[in-house]
C-alpha atoms as a PDB file:
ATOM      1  CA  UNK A   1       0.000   0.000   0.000  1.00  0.00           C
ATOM      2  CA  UNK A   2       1.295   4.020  -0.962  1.00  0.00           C
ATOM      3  CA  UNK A   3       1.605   5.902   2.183  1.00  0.00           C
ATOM      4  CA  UNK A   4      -1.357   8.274   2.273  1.00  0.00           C
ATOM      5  CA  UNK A   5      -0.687  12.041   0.736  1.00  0.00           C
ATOM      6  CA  UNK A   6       0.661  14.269   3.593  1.00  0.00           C
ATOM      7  CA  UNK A   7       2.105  11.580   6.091  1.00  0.00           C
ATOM      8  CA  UNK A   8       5.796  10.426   6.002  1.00  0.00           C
ATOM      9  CA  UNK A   9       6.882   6.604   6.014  1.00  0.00           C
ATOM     10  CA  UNK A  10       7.808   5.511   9.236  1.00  0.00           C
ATOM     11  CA  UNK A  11      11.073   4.400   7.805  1.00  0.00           C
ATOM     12  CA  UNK A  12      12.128   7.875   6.695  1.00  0.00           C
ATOM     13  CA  UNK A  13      11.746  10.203   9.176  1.00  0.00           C
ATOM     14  CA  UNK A  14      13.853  12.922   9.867  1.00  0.00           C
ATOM     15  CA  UNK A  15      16.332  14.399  12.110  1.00  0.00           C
ATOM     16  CA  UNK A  16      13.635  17.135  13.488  1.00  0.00           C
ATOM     17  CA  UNK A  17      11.301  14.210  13.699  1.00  0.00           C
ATOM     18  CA  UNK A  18      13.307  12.699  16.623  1.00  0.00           C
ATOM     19  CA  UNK A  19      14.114  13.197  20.310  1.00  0.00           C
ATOM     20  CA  UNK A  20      17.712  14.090  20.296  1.00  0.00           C
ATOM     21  CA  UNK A  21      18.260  10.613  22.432  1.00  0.00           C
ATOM     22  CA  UNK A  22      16.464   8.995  19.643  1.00  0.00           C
ATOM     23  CA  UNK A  23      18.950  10.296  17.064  1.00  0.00           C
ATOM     24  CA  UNK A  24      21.992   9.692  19.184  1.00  0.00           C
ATOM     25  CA  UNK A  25      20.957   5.950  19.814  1.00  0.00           C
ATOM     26  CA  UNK A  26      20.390   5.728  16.171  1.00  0.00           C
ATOM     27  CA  UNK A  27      24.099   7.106  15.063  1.00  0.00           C
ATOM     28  CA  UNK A  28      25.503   5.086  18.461  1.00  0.00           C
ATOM     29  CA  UNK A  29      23.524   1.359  16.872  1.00  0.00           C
ATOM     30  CA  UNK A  30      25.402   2.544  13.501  1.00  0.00           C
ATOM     31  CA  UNK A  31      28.692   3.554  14.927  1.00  0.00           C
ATOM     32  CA  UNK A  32      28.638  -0.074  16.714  1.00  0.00           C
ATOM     33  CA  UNK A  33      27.358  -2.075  13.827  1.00  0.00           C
ATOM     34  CA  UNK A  34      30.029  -4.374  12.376  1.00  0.00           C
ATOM     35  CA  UNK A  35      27.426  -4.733   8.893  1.00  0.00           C
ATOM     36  CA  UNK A  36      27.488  -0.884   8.100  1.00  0.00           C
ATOM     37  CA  UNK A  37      23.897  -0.320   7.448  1.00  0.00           C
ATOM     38  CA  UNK A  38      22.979   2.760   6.996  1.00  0.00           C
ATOM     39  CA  UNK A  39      19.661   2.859   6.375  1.00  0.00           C
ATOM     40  CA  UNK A  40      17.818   3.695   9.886  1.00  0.00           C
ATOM     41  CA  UNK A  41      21.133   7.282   9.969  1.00  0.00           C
ATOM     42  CA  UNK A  42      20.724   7.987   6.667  1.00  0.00           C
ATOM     43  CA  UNK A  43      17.786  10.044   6.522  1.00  0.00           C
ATOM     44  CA  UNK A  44      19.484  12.094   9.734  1.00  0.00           C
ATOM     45  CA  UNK A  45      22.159  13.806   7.756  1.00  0.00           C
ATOM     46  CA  UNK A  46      21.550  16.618   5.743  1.00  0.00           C
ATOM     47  CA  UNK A  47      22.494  16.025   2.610  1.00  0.00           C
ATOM     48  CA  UNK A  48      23.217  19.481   0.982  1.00  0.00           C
ATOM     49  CA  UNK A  49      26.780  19.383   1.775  1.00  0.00           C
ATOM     50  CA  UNK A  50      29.493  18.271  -0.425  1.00  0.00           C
ATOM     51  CA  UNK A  51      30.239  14.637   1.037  1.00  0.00           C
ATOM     52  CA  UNK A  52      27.822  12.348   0.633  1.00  0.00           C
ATOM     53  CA  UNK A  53      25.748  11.251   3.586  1.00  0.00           C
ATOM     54  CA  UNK A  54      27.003   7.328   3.654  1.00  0.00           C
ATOM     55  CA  UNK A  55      30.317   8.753   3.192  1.00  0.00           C
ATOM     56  CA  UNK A  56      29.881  10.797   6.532  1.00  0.00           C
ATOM     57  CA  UNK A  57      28.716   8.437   8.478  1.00  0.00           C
ATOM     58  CA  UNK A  58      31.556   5.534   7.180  1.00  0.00           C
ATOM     59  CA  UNK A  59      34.083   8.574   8.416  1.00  0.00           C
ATOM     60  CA  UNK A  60      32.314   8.025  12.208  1.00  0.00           C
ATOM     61  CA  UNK A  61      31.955   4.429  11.611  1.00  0.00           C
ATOM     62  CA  UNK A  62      36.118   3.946  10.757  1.00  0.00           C
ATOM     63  CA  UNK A  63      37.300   7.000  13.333  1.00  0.00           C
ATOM     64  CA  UNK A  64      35.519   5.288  16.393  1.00  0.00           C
ATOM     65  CA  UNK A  65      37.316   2.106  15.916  1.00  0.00           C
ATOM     66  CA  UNK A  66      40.483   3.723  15.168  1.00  0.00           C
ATOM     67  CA  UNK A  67      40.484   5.900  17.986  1.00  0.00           C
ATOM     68  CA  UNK A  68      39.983   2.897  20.132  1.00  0.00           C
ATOM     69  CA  UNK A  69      42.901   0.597  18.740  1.00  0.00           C
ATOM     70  CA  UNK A  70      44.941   3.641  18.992  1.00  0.00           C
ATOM     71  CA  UNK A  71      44.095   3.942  22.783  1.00  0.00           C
ATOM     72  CA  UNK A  72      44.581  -0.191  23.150  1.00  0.00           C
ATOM     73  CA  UNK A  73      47.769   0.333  21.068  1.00  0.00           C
ATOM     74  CA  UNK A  74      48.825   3.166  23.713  1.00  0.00           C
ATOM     75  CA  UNK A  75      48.618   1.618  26.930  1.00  0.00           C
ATOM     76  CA  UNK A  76      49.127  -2.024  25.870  1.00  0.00           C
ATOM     77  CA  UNK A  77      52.562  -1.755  24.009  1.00  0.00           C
ATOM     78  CA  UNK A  78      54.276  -4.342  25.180  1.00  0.00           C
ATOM     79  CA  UNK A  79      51.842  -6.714  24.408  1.00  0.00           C
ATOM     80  CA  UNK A  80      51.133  -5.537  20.921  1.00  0.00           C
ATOM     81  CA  UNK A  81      55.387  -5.935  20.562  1.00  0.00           C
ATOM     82  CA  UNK A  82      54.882  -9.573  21.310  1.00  0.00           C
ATOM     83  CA  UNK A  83      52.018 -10.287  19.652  1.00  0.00           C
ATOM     84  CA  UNK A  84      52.824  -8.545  16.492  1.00  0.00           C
ATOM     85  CA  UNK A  85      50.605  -6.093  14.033  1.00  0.00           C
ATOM     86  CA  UNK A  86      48.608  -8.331  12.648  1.00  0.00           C
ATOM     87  CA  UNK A  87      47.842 -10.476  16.107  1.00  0.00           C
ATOM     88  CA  UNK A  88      47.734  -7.795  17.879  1.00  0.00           C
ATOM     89  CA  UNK A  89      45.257  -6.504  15.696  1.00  0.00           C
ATOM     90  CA  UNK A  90      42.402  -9.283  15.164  1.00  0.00           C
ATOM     91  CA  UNK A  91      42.511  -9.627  19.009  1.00  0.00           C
ATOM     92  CA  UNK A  92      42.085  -5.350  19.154  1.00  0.00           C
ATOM     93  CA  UNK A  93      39.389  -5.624  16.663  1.00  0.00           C
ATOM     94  CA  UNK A  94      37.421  -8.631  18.362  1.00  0.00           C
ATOM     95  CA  UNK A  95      38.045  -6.906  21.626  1.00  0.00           C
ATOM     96  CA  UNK A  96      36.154  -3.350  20.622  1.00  0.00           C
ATOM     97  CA  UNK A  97      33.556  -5.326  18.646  1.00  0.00           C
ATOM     98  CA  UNK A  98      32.515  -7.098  21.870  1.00  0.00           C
ATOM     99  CA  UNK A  99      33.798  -4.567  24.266  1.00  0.00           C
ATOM    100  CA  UNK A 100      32.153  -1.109  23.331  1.00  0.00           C
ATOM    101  CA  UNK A 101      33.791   2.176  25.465  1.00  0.00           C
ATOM    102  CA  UNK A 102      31.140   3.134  28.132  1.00  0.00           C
ATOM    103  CA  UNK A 103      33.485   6.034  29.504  1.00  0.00           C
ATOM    104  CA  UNK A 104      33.947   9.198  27.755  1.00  0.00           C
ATOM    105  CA  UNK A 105      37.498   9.418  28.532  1.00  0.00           C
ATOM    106  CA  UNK A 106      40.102   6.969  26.786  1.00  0.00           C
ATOM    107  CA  UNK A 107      42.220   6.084  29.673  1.00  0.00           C
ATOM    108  CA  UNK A 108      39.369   3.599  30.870  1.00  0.00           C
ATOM    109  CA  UNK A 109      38.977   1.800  28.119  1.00  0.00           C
ATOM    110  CA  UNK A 110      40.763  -1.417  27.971  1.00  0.00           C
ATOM    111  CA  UNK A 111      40.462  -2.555  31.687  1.00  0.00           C
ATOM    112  CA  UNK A 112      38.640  -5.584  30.401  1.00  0.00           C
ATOM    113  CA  UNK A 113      41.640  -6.471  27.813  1.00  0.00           C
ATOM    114  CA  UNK A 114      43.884  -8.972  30.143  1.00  0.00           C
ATOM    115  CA  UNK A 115      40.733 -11.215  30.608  1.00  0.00           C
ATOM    116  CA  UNK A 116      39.477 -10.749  26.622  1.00  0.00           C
ATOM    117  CA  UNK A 117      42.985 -12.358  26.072  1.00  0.00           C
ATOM    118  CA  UNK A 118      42.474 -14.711  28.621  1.00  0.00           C
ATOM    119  CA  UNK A 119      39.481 -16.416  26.673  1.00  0.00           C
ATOM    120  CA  UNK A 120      40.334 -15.803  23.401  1.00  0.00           C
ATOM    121  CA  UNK A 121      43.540 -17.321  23.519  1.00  0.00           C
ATOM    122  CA  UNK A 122      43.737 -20.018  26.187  1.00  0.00           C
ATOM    123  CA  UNK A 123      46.608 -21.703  24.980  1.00  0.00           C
ATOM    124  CA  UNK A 124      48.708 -19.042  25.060  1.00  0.00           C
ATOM    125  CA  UNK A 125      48.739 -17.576  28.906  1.00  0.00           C
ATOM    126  CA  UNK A 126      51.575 -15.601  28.959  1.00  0.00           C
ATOM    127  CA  UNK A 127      49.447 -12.922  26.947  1.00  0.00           C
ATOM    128  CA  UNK A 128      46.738 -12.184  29.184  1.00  0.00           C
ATOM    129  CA  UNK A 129      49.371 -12.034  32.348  1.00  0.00           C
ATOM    130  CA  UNK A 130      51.624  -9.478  29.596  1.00  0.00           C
ATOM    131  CA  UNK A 131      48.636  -7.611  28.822  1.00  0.00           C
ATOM    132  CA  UNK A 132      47.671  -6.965  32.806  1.00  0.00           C
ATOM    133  CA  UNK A 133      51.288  -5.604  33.374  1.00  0.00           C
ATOM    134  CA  UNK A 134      50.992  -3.314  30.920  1.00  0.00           C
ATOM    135  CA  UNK A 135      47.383  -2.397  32.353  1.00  0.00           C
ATOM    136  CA  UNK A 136      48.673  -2.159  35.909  1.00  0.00           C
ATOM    137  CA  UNK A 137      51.714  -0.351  34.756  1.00  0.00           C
ATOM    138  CA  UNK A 138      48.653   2.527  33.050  1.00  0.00           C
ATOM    139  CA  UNK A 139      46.744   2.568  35.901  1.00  0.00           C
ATOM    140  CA  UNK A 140      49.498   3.527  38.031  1.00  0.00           C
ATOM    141  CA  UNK A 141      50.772   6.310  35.904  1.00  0.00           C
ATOM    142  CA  UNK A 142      47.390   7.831  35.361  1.00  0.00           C
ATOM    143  CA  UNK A 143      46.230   7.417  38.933  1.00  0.00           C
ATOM    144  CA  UNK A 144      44.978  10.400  40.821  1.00  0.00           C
ATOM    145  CA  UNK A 145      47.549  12.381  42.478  1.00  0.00           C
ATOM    146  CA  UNK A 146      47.487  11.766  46.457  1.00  0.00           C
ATOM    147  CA  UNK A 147      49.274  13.197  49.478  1.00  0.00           C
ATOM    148  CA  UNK A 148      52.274  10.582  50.464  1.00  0.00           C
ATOM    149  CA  UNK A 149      53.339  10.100  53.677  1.00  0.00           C
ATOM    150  CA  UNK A 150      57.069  10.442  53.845  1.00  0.00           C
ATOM    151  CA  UNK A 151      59.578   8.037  55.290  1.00  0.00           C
ATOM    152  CA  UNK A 152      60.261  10.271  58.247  1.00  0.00           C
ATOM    153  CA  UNK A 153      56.713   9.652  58.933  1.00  0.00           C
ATOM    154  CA  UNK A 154      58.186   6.355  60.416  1.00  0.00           C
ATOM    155  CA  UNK A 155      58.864   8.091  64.179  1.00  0.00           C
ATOM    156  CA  UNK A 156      55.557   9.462  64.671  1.00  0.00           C
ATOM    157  CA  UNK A 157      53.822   6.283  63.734  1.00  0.00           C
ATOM    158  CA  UNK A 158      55.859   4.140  66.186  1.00  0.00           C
ATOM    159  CA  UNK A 159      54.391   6.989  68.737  1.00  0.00           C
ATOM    160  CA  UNK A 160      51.027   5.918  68.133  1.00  0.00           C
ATOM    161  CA  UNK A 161      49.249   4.136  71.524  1.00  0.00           C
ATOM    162  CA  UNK A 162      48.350   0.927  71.150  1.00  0.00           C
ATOM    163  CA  UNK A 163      44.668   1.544  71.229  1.00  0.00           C
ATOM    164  CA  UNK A 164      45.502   3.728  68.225  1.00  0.00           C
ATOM    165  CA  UNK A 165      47.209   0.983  66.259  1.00  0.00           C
ATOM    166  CA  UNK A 166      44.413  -1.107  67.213  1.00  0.00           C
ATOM    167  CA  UNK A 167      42.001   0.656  65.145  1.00  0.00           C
ATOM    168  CA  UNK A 168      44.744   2.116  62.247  1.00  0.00           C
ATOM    169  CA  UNK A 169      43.861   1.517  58.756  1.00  0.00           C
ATOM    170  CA  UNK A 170      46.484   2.683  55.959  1.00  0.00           C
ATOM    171  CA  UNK A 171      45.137   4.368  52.886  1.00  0.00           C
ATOM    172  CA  UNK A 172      47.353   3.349  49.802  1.00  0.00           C
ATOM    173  CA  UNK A 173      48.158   6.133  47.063  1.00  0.00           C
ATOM    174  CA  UNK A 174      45.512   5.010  43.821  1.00  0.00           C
ATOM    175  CA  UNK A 175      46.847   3.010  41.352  1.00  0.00           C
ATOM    176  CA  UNK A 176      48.693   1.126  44.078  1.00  0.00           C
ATOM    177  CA  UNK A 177      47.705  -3.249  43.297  1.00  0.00           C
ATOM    178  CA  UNK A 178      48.711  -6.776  43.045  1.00  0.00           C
ATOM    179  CA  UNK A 179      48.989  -9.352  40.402  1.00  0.00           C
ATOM    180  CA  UNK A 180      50.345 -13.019  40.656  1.00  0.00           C
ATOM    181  CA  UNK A 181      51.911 -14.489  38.004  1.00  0.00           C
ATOM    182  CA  UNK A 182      52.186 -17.931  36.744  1.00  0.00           C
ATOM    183  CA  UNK A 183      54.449 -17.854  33.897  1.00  0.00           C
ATOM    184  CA  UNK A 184      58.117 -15.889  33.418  1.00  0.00           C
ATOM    185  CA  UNK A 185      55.928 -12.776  32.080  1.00  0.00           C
ATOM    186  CA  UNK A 186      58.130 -10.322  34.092  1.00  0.00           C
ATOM    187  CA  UNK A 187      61.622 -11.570  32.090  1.00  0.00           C
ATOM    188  CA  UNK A 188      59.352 -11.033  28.686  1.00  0.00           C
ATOM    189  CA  UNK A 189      58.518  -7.700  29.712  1.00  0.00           C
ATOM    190  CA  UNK A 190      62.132  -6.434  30.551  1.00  0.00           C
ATOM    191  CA  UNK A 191      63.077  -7.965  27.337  1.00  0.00           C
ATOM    192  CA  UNK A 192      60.726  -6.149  25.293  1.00  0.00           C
ATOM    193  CA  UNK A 193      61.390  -3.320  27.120  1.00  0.00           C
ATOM    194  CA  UNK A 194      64.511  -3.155  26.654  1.00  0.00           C
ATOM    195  CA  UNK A 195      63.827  -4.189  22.952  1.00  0.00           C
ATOM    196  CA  UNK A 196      65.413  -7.916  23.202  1.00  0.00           C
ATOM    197  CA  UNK A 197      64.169 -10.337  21.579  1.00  0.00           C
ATOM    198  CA  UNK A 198      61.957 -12.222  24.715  1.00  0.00           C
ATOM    199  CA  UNK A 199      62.560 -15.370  26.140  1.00  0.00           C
ATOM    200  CA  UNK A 200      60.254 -18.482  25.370  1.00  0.00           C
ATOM    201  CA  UNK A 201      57.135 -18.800  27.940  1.00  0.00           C
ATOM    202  CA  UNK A 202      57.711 -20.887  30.609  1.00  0.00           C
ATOM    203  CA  UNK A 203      55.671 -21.743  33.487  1.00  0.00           C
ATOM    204  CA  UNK A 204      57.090 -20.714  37.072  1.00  0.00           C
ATOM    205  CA  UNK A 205      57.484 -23.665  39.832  1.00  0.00           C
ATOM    206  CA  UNK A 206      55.779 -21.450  41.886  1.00  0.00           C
ATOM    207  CA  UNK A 207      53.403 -18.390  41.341  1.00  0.00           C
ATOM    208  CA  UNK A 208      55.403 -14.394  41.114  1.00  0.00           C
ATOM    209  CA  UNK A 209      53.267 -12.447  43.549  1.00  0.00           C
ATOM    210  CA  UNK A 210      54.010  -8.163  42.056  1.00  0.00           C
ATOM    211  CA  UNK A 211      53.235  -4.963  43.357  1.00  0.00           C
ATOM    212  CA  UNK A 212      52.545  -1.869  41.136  1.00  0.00           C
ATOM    213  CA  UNK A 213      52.365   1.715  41.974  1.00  0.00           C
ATOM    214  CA  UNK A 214      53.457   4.769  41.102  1.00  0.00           C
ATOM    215  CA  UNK A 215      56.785   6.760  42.642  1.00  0.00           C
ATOM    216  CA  UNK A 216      58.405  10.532  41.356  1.00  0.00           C
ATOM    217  CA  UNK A 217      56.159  10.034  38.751  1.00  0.00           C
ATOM    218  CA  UNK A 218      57.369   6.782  37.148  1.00  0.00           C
ATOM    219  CA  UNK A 219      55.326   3.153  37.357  1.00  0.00           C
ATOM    220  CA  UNK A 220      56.939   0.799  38.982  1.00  0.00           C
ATOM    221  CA  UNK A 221      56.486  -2.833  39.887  1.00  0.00           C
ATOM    222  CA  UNK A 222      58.638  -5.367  41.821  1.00  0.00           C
ATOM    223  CA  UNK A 223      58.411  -8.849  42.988  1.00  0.00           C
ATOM    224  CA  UNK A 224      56.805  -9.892  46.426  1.00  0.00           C
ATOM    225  CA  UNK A 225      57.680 -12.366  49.340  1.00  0.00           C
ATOM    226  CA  UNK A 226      54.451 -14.352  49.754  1.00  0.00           C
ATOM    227  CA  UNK A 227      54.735 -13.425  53.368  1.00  0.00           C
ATOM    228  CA  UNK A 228      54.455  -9.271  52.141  1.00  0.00           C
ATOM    229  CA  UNK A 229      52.113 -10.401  49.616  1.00  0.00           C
ATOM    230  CA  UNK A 230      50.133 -11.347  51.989  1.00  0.00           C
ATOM    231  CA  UNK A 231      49.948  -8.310  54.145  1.00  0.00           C
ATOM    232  CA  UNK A 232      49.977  -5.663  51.405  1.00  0.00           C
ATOM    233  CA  UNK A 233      46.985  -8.083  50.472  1.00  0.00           C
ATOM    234  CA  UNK A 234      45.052  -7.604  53.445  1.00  0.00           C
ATOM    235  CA  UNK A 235      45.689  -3.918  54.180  1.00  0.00           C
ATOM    236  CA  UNK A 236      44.883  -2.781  50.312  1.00  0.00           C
ATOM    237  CA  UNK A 237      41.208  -4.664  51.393  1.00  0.00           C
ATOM    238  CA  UNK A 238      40.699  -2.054  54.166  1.00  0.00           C
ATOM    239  CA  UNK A 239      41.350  -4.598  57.135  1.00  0.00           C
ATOM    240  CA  UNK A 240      43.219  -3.102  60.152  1.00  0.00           C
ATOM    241  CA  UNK A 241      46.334  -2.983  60.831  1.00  0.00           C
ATOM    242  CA  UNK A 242      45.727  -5.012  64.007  1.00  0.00           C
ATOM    243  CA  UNK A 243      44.297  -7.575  62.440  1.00  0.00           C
ATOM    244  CA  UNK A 244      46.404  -7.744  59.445  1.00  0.00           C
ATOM    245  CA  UNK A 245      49.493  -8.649  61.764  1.00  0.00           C
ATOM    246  CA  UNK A 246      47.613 -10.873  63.782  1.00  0.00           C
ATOM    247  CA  UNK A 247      46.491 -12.729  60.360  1.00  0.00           C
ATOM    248  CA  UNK A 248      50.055 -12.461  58.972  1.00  0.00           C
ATOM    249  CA  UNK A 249      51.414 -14.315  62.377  1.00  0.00           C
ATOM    250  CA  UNK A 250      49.121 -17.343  61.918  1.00  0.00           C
ATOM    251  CA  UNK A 251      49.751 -17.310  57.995  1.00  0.00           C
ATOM    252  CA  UNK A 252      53.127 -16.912  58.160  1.00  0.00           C
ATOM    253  CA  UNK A 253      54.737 -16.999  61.781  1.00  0.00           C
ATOM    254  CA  UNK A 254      58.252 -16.425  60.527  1.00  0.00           C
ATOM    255  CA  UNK A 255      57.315 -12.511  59.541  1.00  0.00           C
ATOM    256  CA  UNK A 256      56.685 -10.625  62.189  1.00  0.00           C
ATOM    257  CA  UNK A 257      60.227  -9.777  62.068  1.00  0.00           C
ATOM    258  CA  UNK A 258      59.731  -8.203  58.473  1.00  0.00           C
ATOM    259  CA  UNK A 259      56.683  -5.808  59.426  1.00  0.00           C
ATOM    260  CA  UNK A 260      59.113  -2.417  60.434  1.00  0.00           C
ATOM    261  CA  UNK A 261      60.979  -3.258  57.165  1.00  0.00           C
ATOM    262  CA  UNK A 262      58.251  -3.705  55.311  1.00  0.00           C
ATOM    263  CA  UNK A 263      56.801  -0.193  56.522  1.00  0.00           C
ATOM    264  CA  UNK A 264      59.497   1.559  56.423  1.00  0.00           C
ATOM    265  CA  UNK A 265      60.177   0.120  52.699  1.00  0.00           C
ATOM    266  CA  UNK A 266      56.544   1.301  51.859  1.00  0.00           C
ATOM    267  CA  UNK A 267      56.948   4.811  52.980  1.00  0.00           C
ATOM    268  CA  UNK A 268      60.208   5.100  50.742  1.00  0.00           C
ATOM    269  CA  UNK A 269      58.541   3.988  47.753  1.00  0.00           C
ATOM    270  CA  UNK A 270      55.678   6.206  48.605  1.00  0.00           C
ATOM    271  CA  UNK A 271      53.009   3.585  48.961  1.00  0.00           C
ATOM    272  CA  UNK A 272      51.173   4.970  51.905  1.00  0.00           C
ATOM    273  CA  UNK A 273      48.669   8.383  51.745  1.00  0.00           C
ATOM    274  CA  UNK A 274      47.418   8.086  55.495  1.00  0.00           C
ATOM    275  CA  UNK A 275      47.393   6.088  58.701  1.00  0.00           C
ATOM    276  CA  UNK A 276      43.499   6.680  59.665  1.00  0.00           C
ATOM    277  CA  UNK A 277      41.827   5.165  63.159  1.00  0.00           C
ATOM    278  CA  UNK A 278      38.612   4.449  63.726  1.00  0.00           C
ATOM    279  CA  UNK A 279      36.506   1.585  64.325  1.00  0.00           C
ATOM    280  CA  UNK A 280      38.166  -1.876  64.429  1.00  0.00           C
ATOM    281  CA  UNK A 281      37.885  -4.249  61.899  1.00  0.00           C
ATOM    282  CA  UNK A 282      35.977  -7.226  63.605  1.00  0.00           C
ATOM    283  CA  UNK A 283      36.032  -9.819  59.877  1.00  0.00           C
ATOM    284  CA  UNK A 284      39.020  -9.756  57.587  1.00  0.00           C
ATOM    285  CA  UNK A 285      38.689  -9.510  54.110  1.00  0.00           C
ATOM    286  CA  UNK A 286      40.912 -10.712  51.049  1.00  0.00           C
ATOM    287  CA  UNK A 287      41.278  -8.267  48.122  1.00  0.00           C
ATOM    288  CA  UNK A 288      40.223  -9.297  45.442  1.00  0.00           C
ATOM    289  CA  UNK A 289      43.497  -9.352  42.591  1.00  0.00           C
ATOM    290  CA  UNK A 290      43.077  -6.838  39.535  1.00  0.00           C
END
């Protein structure tokens, strides 16, 4: 049947016929659309200027997914150098097909990369564990900038009562985490880095526990005891200090010894942004590994 005189097909209305969310869920479905159709955007776009309207719309369609593997490209380098360009690029590709950015600023996207890697190529573990230092390693640069207790700090805190130290939580600087690793991913990434050609993958015999921050404005990581593991594990949850040592005694009785190192170590490398008190911690918590 002709649409009646006077009324416009349903499949052809106009920009001014829209809600603006309408029209920007229409240009976002297109945008996201691996198949390219155009029809439901077309009839948005003026077409009076010079370019044609599918021709506009494939520039949006091609800039959004470039912008993205540029960003992926950015902040996982060291991955895409052991991966390759063309690798490197089907798993970028499959990764912002599946993954769309829900943050309007580009540092956040590509959290969910390490894990995308993870399942898409199982048989090759190394690249997932490669793909979360170079995440952590982001993170920690772009962090929020914190106040850092200094390592003169150390005298006061031993000055604190007991009842104090009791109820004392410390508040890491952000971007401050953990990984464990289960493969020699830390002697591929100083190869890279140092542009070497990288070692084969091997498992370890035993899990690499890491800790990342930041420091004088420079990421960082470094290997962990599994005794300091432990702790920095427990106080990044929010437990108590209290409670931390008393878990860290039963866990590992050989470290109480370490704790004054440890803190004082921490404070150097600017790990630490408070010592708060307050209510005790009554039921400890693990944190959860990024």
């Amino acid at each position: 049947m002709r649409p009646q005189a006077g009324r416009k097909h349903a499949g052809a209305r106009t920009m001014s016929d829209m809600s603006l969310a309408e029209t920007q869920a229409r240009l976002k479905a297109y945008i996201l659309d691996t198949s390219k159709d155009t029809a439901p955007v077309l009839p948005l776009l003026d077409g009076s200027f010079g370019l044609a309207r599918d021709a506009r719309l494939a520039v949006y369609h091609r800039a959004y997914r470039a912008r993205l593997r540029d960003a992926l490209g950015t902040v996982f380098e060291r991955t895409w150098m052991y991966l390759g360009d063309d690798e490197f690029g089907r798993e970028a590709e499959r990764y912002i097909e599946r993954t769309p950015s829900l943050s309007p600023n580009l540092r956040d996207y590509g959290h969910r990369f390490p894990d995308d890697l993870a399942g898409s190529m199982p048989a090759d573990p190394e690249v997932s564990e490669l793909a979360r230092m170079d995440w952590l390693l982001h993170d920690a640069f772009d962090a929020p900038d914190r106040p850092r207790l200094q390592p003169d700090a150390l005298t006061p805190l031993t000055q604190l009562s007991d009842t104090d130290w009791e109820h004392a939580k410390f508040i890491f600087t952000p971007g401050t985490a953990l990984a464990t690793f289960a493969w020699n991913t830390i002697e591929v990434w100083h190869a890279l880095d140092q542009q070497r050609t990288p070692p084969p993958a091997r498992a370890l015999p035993h899990a690499l526990p890491c800790l990342f921050w930041r420091h004088d404005k420079q990421s960082s990581f470094r290997s962990l005891s599994a005794a300091e593991h432990f702790m920095l594990d427990m106080l990044l949850a929010g437990n108590g200090y209290a409670m931390s040592c008393s878990m860290l005694a039963e866990r590992h009785p050989d470290a109480a010894g370490f704790i004054g190192p440890w803190l004082q170590r921490w404070l150097s490398e600017g790990l630490i942004s408070a010592v708060a008190t307050g209510e005790a911690v009554t039921m400890p918590r693990r944190m959860t590994e990024r």
